[in-house]
Structure formats: structure tokens, C-alpha cells
N, C-alpha and C. Protein backbone atom coordinates (compact mmCIF):
# COMPACT_ATOMS: atom_id res chain seq x y z
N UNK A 1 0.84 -1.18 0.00
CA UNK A 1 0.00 0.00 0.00
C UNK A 1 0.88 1.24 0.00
N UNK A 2 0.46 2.10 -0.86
CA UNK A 2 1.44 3.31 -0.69
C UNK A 2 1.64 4.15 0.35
N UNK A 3 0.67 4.13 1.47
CA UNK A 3 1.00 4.72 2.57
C UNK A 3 1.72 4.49 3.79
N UNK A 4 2.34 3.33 3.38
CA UNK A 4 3.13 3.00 4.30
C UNK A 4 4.21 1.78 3.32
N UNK A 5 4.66 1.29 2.56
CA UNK A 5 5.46 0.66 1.86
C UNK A 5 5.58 1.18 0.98
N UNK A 6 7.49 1.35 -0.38
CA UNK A 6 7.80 1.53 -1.71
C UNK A 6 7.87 0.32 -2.03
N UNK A 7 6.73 -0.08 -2.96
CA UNK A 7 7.50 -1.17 -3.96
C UNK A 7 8.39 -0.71 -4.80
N UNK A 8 9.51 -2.08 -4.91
CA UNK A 8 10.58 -1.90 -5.77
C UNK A 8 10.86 -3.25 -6.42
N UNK A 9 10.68 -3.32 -7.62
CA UNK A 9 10.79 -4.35 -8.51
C UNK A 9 12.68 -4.95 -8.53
N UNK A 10 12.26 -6.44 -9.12
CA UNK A 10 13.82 -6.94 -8.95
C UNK A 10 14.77 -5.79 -10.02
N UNK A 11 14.47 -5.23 -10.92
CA UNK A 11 15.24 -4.14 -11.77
C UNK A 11 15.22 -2.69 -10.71
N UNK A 12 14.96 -2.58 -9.79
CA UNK A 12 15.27 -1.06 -8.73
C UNK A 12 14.18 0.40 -8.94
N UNK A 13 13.46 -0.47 -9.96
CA UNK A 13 12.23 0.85 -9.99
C UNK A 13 11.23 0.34 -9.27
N UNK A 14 11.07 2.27 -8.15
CA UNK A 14 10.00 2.08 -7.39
C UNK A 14 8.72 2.41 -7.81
N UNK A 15 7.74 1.72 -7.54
CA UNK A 15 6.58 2.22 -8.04
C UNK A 15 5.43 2.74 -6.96
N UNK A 16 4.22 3.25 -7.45
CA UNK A 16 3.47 3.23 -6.74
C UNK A 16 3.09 2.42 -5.92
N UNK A 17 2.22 1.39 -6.85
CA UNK A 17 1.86 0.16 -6.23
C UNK A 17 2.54 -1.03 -6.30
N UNK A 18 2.58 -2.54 -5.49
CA UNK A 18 2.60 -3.83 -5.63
C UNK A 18 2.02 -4.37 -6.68
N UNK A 19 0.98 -3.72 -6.77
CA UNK A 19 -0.06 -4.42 -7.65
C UNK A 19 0.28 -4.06 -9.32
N UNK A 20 1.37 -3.18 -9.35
CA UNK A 20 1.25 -2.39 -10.70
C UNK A 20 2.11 -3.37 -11.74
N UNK A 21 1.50 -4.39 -11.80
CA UNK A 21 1.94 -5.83 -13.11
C UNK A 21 2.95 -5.56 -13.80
N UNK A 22 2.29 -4.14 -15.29
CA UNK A 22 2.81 -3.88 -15.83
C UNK A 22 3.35 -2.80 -15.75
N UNK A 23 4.09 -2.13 -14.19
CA UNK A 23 4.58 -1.19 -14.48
C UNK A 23 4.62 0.32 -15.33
N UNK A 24 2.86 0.72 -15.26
CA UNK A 24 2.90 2.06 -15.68
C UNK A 24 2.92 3.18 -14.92
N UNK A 25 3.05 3.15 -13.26
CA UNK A 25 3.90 3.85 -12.62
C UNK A 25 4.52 3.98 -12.04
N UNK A 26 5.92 3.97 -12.51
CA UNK A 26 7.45 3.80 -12.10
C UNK A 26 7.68 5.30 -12.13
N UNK A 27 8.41 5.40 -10.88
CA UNK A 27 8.59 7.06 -10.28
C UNK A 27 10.33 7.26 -10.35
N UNK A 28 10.79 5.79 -10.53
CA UNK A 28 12.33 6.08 -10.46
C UNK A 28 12.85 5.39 -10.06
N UNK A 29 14.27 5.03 -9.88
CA UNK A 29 14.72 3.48 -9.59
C UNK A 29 15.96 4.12 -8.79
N UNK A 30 15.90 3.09 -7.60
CA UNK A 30 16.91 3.34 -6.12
C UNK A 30 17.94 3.34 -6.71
N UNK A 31 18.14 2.96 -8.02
CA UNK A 31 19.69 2.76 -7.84
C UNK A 31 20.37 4.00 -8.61
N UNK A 32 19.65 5.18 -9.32
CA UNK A 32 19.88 6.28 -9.73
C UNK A 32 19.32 7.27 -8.34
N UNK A 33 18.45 6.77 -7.62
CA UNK A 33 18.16 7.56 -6.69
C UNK A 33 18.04 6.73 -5.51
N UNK A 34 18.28 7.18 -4.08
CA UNK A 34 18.21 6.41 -3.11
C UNK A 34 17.11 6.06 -2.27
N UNK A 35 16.93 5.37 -1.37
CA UNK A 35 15.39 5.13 -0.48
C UNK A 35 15.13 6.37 -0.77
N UNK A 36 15.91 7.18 0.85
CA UNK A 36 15.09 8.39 1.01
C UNK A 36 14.97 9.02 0.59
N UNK A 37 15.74 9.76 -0.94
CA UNK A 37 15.05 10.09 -2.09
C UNK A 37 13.89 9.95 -2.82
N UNK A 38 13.72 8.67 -2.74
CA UNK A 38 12.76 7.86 -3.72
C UNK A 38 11.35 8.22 -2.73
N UNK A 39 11.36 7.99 -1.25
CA UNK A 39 10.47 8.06 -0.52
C UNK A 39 10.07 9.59 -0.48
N UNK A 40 10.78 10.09 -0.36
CA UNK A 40 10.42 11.92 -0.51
C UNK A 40 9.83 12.34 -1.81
N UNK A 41 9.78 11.71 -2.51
CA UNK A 41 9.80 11.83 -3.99
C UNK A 41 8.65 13.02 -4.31
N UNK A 42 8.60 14.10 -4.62
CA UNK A 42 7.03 15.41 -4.67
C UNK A 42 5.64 14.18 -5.16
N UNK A 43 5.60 13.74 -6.53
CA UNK A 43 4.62 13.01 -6.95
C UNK A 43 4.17 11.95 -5.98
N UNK A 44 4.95 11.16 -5.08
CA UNK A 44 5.06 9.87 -4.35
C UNK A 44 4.35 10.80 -3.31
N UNK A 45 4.52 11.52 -2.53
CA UNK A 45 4.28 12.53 -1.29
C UNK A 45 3.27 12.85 -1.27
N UNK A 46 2.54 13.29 -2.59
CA UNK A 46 1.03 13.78 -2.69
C UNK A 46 0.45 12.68 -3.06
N UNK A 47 0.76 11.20 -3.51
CA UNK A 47 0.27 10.14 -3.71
C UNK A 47 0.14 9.97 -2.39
N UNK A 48 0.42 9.32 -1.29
CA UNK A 48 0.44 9.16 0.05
C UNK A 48 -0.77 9.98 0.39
N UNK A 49 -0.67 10.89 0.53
CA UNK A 49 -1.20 11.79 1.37
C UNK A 49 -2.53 11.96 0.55
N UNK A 50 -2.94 11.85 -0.47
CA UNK A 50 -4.49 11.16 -1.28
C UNK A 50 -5.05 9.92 -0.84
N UNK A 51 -4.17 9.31 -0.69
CA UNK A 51 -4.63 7.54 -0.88
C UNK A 51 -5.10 8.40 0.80
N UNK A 52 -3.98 8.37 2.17
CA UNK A 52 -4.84 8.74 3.24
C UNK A 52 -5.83 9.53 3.48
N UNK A 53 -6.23 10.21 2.66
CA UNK A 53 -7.18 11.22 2.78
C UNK A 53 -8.48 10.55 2.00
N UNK A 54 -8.44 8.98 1.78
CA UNK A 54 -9.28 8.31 0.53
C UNK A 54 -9.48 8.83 -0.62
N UNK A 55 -9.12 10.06 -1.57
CA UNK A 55 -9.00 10.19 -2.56
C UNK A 55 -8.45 10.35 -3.38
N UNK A 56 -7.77 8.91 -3.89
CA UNK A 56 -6.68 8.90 -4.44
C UNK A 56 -6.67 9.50 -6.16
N UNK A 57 -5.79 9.83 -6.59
CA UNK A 57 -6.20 10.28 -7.93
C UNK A 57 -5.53 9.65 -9.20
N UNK A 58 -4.31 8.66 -9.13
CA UNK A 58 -4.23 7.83 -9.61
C UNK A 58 -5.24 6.43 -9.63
N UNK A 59 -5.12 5.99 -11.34
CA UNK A 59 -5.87 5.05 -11.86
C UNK A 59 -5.81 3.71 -10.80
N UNK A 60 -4.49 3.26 -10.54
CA UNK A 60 -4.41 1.95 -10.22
C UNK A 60 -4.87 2.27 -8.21
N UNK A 61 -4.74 3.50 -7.57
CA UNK A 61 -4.69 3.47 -6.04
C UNK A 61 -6.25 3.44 -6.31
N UNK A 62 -7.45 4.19 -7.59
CA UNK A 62 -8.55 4.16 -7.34
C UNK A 62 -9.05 2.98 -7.12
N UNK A 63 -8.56 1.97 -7.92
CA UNK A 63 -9.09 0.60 -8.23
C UNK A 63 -9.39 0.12 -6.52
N UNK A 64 -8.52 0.23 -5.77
CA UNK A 64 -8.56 -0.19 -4.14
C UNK A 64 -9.61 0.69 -3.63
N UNK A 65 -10.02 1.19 -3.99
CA UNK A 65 -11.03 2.28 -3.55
C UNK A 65 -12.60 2.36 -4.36
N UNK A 66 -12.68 1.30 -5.03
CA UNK A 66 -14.13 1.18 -5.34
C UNK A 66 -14.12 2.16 -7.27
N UNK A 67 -15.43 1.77 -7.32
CA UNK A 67 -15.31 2.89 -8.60
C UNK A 67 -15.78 3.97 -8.23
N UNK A 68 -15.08 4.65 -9.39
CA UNK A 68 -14.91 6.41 -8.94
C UNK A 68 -14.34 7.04 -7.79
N UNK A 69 -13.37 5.91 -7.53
CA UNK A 69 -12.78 6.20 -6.11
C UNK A 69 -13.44 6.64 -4.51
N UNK A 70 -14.38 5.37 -4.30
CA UNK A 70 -15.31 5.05 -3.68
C UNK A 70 -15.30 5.13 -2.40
N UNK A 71 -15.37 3.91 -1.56
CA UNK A 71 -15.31 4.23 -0.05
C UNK A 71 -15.16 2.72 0.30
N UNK A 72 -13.91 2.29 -0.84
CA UNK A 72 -13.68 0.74 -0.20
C UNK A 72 -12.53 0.76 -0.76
N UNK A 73 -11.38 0.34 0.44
CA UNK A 73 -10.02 0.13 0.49
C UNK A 73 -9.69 -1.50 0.58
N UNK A 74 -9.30 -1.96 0.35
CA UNK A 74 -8.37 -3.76 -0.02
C UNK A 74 -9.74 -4.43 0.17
N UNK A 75 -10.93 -3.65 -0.53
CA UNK A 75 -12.25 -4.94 -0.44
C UNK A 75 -12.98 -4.40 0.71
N UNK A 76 -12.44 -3.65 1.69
CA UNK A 76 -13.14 -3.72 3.02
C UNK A 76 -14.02 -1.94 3.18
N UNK A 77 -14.72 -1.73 3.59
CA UNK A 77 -15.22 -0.33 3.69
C UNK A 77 -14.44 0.58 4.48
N UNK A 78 -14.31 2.08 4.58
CA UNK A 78 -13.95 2.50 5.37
C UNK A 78 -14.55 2.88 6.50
N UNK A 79 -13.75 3.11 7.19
CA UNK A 79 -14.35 3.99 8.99
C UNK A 79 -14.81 5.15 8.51
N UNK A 80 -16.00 5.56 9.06
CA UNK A 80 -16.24 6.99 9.08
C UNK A 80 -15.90 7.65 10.12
């Protein structure tokens, strides 16, 4: 989940998600840039801080969130 884990594929690009198969968002790879680079990252930072706020605005964080970026995270509803 992006709010608390970077996935990083066996080639060193981090992405948004775990889930992202085919890799259409790759933000940059540790080994041109480091963790805490990669984790600070501006785009990655406001990704975080959407997904916690439930409205995420990337395609693949909506999908965890129902359609139209809904009010259901890994299947389960949220707390109000």
C-alpha cells in the first residue's frame, strides 16, 4: 500500500503500487536515486497523502477504492 510501503521491482524501480503488473507507474529506480530520495519523492508525497485522505487520484490506487474512487479500500469499507 502506498502509505506505508515503496515497492521496488527486482530491476530497482520504485513504483506506486505492488499491484502495478505492468509497471505504468514507475517514479524512479533506487539505484539512480536512493530510499530516502525515492520516498520523498514530490509526486510519491502527494500520492500518500491522497490515498490517506481516501481520494486517491491515480488510476491503479482508485481501483482499491471502489469505482470512482469510492469508499472501499483492499475490499473492506472504510471507517467513518
Amino acid at each position: 500500500m502506498t502509505s506505508y510501503s515503496l515497492p521496488i521491482d527486482i530491476d530497482g524501480r520504485y513504483l506506486f503500487c505492488c499491484c502495478d503488473y505492468y509497471r505504468q507507474h514507475v517514479l524512479g529506480n533506487v539505484r539512480e536515486h536512493g530510499l530516502v530520495e525515492a520516498w520523498n519523492n514530490p509526486t510519491y508525497r502527494a500520492a500518500r497523502l491522497q490515498v490517506n485522505a481516501g481520494n486517491p487520484s491515480i488510476d491503479i490506487c482508485r481501483s482499491c477504492f471502489g469505482v470512482n474512487g469510492g469508499s472501499r479500500r483492499n475490499g473492506a469499507p472504510l471507517e467513518d
